[in-house]
PDB file of N, CA and C in Angstrom:
ATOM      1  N   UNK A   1       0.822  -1.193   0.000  1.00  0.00           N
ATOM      2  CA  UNK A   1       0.000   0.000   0.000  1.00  0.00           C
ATOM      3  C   UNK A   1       0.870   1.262   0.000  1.00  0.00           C
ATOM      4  N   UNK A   2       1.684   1.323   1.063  1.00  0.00           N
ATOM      5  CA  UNK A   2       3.050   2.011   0.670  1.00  0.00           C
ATOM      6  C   UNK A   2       3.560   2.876  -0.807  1.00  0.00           C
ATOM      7  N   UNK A   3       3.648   1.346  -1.318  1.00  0.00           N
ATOM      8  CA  UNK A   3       4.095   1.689  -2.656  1.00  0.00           C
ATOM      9  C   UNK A   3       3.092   2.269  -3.582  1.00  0.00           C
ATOM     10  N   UNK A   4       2.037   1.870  -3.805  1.00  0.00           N
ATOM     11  CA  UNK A   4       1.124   3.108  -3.846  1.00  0.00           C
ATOM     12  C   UNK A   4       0.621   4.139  -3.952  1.00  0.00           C
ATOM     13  N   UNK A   5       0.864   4.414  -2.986  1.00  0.00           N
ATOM     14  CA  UNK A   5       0.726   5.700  -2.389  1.00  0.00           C
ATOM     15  C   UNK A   5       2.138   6.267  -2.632  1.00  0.00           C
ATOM     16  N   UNK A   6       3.232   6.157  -2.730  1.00  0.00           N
ATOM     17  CA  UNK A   6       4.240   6.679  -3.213  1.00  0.00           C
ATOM     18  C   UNK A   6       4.200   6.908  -4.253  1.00  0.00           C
ATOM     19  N   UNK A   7       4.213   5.798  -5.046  1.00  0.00           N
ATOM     20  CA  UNK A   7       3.548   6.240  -6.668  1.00  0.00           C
ATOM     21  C   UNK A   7       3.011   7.421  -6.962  1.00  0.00           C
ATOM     22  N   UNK A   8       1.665   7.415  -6.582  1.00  0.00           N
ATOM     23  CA  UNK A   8       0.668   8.531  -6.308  1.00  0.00           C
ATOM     24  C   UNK A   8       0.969   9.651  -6.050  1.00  0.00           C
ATOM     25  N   UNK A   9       1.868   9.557  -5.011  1.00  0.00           N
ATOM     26  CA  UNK A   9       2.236  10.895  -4.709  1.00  0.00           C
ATOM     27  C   UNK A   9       3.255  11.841  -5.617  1.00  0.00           C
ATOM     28  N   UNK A  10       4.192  10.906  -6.442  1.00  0.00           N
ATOM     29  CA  UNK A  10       5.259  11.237  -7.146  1.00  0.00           C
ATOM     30  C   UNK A  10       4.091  11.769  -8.837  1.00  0.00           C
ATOM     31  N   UNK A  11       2.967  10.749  -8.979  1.00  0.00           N
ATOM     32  CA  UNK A  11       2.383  11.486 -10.671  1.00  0.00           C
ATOM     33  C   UNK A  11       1.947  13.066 -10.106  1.00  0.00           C
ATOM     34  N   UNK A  12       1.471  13.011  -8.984  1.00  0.00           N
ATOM     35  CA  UNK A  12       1.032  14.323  -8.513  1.00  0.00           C
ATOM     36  C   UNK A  12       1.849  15.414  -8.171  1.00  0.00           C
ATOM     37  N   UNK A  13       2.800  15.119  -7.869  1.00  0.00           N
ATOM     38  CA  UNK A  13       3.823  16.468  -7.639  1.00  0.00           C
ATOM     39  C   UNK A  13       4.436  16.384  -9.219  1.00  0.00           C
ATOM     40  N   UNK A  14       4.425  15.085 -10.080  1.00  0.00           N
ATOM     41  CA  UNK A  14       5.589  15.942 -11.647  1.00  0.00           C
ATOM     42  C   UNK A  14       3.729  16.620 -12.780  1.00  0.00           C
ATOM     43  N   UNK A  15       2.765  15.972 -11.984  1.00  0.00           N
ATOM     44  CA  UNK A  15       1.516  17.030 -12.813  1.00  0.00           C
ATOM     45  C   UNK A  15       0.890  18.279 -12.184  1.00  0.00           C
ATOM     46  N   UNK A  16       1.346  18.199 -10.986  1.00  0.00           N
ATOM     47  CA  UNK A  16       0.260  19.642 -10.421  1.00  0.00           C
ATOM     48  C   UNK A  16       1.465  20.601 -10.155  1.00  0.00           C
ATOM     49  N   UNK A  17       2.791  20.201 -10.048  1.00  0.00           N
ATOM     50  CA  UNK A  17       4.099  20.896  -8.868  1.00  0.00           C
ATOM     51  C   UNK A  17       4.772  21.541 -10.011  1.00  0.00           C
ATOM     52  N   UNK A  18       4.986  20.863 -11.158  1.00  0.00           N
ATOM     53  CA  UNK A  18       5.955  21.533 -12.088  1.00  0.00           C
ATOM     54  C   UNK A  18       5.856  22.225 -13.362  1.00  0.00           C
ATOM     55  N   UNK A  19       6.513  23.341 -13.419  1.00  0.00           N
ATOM     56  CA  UNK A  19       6.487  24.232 -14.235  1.00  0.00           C
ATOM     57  C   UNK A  19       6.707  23.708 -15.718  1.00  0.00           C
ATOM     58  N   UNK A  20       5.876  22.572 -16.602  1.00  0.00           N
ATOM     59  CA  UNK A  20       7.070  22.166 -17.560  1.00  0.00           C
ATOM     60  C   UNK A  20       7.777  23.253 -18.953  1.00  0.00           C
ATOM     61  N   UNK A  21       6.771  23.974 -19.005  1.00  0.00           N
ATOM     62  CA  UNK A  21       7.443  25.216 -19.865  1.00  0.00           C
ATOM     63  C   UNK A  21       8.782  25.704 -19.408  1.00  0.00           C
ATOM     64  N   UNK A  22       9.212  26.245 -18.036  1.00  0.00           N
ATOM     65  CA  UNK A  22      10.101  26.873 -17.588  1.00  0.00           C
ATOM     66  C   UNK A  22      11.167  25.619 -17.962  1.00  0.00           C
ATOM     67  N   UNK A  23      10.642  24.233 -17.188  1.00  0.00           N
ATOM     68  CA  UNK A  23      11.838  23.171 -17.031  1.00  0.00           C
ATOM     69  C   UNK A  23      12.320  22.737 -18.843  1.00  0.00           C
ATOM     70  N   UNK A  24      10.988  22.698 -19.567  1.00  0.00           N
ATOM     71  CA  UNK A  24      12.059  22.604 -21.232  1.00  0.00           C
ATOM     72  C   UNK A  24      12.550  23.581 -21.393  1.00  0.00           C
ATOM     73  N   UNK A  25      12.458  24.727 -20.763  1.00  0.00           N
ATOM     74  CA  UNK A  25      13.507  26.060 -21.327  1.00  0.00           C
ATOM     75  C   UNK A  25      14.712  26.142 -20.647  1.00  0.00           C
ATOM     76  N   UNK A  26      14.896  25.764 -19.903  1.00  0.00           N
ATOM     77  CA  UNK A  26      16.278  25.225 -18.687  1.00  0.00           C
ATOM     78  C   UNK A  26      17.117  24.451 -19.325  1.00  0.00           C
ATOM     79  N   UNK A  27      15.974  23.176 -19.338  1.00  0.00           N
ATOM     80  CA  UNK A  27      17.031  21.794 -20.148  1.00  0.00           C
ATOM     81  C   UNK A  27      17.316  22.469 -21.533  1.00  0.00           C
ATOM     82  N   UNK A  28      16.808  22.853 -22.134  1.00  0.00           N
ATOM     83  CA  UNK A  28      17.474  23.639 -23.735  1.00  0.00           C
ATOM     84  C   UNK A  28      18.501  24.614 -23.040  1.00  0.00           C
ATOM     85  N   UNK A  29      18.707  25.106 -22.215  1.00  0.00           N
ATOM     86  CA  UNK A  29      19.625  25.457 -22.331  1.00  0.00           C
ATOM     87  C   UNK A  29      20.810  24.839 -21.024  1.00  0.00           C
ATOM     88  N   UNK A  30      21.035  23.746 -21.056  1.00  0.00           N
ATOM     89  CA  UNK A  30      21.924  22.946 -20.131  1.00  0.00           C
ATOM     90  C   UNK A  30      21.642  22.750 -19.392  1.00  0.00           C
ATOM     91  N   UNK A  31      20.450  23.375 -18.414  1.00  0.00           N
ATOM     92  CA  UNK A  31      20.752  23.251 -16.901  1.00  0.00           C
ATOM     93  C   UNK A  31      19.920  21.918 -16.454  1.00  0.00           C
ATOM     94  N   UNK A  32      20.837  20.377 -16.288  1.00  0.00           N
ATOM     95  CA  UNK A  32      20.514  19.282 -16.277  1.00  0.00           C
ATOM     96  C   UNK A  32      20.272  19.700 -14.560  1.00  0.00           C
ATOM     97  N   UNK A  33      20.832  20.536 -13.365  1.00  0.00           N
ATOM     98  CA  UNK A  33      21.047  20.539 -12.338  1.00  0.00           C
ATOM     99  C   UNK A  33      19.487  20.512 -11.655  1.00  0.00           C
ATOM    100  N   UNK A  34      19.005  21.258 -12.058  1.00  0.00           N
ATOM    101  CA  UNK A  34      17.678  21.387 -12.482  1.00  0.00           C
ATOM    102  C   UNK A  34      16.255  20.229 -12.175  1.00  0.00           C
ATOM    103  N   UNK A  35      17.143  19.650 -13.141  1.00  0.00           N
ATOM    104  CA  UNK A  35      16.465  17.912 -12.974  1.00  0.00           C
ATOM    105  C   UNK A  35      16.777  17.429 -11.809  1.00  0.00           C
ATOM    106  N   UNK A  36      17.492  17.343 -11.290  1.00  0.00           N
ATOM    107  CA  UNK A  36      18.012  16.501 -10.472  1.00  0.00           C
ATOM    108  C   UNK A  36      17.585  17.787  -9.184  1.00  0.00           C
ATOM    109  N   UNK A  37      17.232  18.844  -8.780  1.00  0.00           N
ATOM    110  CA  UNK A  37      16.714  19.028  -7.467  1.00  0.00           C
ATOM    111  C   UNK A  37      15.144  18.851  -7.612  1.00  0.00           C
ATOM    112  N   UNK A  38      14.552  19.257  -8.976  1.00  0.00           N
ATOM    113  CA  UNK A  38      13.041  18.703  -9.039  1.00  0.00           C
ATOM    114  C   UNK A  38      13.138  17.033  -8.363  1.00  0.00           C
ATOM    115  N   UNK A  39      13.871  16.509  -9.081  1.00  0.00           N
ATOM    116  CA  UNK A  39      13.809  15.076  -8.330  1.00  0.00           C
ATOM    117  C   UNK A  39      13.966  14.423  -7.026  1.00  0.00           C
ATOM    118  N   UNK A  40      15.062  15.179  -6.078  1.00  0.00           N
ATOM    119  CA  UNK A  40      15.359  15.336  -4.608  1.00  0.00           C
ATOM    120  C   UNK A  40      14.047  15.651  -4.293  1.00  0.00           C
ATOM    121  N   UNK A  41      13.360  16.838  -4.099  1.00  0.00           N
ATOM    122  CA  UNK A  41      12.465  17.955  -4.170  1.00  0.00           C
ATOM    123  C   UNK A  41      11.171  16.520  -3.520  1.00  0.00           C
ATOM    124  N   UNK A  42      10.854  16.133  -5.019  1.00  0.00           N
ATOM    125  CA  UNK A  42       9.706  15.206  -5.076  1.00  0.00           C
ATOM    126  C   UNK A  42       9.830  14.006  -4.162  1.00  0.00           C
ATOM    127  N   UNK A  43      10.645  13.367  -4.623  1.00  0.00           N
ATOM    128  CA  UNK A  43      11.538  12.180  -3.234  1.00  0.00           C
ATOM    129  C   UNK A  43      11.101  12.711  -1.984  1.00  0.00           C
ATOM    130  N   UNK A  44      11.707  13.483  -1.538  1.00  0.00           N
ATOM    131  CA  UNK A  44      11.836  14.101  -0.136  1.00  0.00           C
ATOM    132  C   UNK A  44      10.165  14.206   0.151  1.00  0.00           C
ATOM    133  N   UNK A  45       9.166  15.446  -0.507  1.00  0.00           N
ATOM    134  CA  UNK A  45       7.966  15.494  -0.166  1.00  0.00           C
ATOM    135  C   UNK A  45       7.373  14.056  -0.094  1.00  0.00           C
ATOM    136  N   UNK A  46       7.812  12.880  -0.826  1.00  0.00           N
ATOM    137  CA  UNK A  46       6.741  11.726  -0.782  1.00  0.00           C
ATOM    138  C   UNK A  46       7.128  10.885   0.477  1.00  0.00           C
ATOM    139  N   UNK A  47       8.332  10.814   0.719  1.00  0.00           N
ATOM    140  CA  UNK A  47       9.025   9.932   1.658  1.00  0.00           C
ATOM    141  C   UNK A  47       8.225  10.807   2.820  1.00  0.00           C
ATOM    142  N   UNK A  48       8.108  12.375   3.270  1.00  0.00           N
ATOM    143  CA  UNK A  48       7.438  12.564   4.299  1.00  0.00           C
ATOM    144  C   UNK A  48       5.844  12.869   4.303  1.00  0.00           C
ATOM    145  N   UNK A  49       5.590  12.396   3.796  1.00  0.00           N
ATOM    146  CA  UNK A  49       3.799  12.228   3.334  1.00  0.00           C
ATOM    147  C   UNK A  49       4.080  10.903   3.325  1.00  0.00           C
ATOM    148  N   UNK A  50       4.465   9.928   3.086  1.00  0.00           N
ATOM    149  CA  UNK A  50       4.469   8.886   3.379  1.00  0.00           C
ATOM    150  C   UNK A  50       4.818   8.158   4.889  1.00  0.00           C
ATOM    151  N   UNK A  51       5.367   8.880   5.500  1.00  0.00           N
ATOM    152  CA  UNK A  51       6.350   8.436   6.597  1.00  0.00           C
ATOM    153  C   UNK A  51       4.734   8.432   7.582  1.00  0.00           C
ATOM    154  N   UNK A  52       4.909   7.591   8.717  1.00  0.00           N
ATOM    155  CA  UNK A  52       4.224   7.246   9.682  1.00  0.00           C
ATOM    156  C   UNK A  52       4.527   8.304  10.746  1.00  0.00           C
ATOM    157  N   UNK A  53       5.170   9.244  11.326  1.00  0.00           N
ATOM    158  CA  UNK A  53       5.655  10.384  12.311  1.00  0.00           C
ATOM    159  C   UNK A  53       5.394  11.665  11.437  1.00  0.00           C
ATOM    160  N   UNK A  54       4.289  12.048  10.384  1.00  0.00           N
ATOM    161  CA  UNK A  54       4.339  13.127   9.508  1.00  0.00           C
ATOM    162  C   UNK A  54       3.875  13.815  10.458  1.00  0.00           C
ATOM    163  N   UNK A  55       3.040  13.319  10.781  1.00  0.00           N
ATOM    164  CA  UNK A  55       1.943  14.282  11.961  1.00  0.00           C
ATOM    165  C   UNK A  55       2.364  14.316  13.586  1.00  0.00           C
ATOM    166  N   UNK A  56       1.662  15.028  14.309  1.00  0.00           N
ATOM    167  CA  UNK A  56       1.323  14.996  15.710  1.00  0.00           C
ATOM    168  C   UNK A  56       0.991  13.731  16.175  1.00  0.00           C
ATOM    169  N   UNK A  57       2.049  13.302  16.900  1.00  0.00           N
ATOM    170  CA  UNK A  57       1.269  11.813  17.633  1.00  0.00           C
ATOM    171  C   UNK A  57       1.202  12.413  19.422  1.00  0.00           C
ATOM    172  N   UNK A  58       0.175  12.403  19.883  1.00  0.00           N
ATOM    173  CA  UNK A  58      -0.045  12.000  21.650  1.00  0.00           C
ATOM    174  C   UNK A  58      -0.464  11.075  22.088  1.00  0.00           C
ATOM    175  N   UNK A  59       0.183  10.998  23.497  1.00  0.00           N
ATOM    176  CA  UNK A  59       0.194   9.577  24.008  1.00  0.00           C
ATOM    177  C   UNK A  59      -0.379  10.243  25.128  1.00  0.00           C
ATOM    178  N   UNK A  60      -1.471   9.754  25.724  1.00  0.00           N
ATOM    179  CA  UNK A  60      -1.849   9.818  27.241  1.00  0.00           C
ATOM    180  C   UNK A  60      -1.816   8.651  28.203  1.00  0.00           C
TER     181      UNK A  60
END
């Protein structure tokens, strides 16, 4: 389920999160660097939307 939902989360941040006009005008002009923090970027948001401690946990 996990996996999933990771999935999920990754079509949704490269269709709702990214600029793709700006990012083909980047990559035309070299900046591969680009790619690669969109990709950290997305990773990072899914791993903590995914993670089990995202939220407030209390214990009484």
């Amino acid at each position: 389920m996990a996996g999933v939902f990771f999935a999920l989360m990754v079509i949704a941040y490269l269709v709702f999160l990214i600029d793709w006009k700006e990012l083909r005008d980047v990559l035309a002009q070299g900046g591969w660097a680009s790619v690669v923090v969109y990709g950290i970027v997305g990773v990072l948001i899914a791993i903590t939307l995914a993670s089990p401690s995202a939220g407030p946990v209390m214990h009484h």
